[in-house]
Protein backbone atom coordinates (compact mmCIF):
# COMPACT_ATOMS: atom_id res chain seq x y z
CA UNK A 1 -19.24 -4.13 9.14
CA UNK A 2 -16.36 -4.32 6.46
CA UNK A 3 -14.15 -7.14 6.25
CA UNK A 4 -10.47 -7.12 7.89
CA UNK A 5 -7.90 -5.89 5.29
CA UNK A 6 -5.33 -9.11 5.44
CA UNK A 7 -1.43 -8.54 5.21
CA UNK A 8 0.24 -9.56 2.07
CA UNK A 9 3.32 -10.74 2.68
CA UNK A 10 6.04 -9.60 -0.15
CA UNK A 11 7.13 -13.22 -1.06
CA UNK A 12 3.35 -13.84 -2.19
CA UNK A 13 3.16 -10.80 -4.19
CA UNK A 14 6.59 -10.89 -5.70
CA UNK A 15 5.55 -14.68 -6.59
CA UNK A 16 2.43 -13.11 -8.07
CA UNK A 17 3.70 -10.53 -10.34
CA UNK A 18 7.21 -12.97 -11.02
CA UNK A 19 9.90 -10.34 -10.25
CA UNK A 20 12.56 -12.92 -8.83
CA UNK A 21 15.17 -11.85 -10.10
CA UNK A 22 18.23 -11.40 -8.83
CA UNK A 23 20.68 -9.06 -10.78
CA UNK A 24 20.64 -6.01 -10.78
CA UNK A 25 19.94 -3.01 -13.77
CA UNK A 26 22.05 -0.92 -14.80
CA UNK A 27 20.17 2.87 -15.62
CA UNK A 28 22.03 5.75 -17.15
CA UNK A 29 20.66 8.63 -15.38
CA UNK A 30 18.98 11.59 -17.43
CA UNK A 31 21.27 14.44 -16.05
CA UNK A 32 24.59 12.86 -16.62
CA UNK A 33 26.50 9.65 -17.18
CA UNK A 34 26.06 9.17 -13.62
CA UNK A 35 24.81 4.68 -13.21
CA UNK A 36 22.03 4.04 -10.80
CA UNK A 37 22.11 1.06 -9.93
CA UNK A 38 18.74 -0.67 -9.44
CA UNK A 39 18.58 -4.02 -7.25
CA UNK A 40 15.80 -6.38 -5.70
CA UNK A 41 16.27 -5.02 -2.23
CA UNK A 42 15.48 -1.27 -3.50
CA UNK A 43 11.95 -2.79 -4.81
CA UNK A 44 11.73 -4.79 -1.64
CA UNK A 45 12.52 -2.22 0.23
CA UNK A 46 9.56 -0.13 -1.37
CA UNK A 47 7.34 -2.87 -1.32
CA UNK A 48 8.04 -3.54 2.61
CA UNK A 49 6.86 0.24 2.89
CA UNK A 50 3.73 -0.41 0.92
CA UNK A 51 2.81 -3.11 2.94
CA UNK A 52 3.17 -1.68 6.13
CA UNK A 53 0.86 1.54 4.83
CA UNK A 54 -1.72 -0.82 4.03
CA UNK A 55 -1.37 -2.29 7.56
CA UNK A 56 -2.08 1.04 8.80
CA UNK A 57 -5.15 1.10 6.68
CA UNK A 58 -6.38 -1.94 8.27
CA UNK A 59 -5.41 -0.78 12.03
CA UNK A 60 -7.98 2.10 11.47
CA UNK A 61 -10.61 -0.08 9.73
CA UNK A 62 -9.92 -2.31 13.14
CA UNK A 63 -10.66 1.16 15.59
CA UNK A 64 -13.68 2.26 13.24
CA UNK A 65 -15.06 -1.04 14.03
CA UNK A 66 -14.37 -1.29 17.79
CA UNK A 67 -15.71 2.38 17.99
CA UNK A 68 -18.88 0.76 16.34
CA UNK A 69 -18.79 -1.82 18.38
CA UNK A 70 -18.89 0.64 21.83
CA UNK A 71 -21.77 2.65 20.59
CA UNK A 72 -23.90 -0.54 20.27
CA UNK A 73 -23.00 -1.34 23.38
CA UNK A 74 -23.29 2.78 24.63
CA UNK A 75 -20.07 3.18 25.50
CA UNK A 76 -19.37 6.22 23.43
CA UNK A 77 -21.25 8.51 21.12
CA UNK A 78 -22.15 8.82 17.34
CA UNK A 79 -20.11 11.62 17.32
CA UNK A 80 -16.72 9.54 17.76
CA UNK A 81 -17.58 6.92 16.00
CA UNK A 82 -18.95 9.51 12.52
CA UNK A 83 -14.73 10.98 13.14
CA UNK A 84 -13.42 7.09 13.41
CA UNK A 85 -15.21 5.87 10.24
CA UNK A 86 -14.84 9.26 8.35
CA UNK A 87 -10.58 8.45 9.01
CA UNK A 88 -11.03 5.19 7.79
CA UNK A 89 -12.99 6.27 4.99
CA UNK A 90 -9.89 8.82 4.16
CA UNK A 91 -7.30 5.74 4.47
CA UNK A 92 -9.01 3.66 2.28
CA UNK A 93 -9.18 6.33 -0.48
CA UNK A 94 -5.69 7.11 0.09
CA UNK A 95 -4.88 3.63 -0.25
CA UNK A 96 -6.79 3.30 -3.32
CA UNK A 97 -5.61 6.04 -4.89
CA UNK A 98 -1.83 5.02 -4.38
CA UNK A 99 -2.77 1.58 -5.14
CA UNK A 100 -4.06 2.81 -8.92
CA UNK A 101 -1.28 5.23 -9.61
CA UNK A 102 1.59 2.38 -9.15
CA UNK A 103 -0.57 -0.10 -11.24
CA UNK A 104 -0.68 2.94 -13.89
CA UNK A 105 2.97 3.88 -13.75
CA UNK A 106 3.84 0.10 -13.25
CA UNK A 107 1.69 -0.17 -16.84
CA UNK A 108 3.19 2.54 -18.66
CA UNK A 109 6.87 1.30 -17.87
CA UNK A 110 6.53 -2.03 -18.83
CA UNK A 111 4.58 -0.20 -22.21
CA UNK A 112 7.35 1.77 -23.35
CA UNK A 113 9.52 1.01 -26.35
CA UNK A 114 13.39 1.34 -25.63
């Protein structure tokens, strides 16, 4: 069976990656002279989103494996539990997937000359 995917709390990962900070940038937008204003609670806020996704990843990781679990014990059929693991399957691709393109992006910001 696969492992439990663990909530990461956004304390430890802003820790990790060492984004403390607590002013906030100031970004001309590309339209206008218009400021958007870009604080820690925006990037919380996103990351607080993230996290909860990924929660949802591992609450259908957790009903694949309980439908596993019934078949063993011939509660249901192979049917059920081929649709359970196929949806978990799909989250964790998903997940993946968004997981790669931030760590892209995230690369290619901090990569560009100003």
């Amino acid at each position: 069976m696969a492992e439990p995917v663990y909530k990461i709390s956004s304390d430890l990962l802003a820790q990790i990656m060492e984004t403390e900070s607590t002013s906030a940038a100031e970004v001309k937008s590309p339209a206008g002279n218009q400021e958007i204003k870009a604080s820690p609670s925006l990037f919380d806020d996103i990351l607080g989103k993230a996290v909860n996704a990924l929660e949802g990843v591992s609450k259908t990781e957790a009903s694949a494996n309980q439908a596993m679990n019934a078949y063993i014990n011939g509660q249901i059929d192979v049917s059920e539990v081929m649709v359970e693991t196929a949806k978990m399957n799909i989250a964790v691709q998903l997940a993946v997937t968004a997981v790669t393109s931030a760590v892209n992006t995230f690369k290619e910001l901090t990569q560009m000359q100003i």
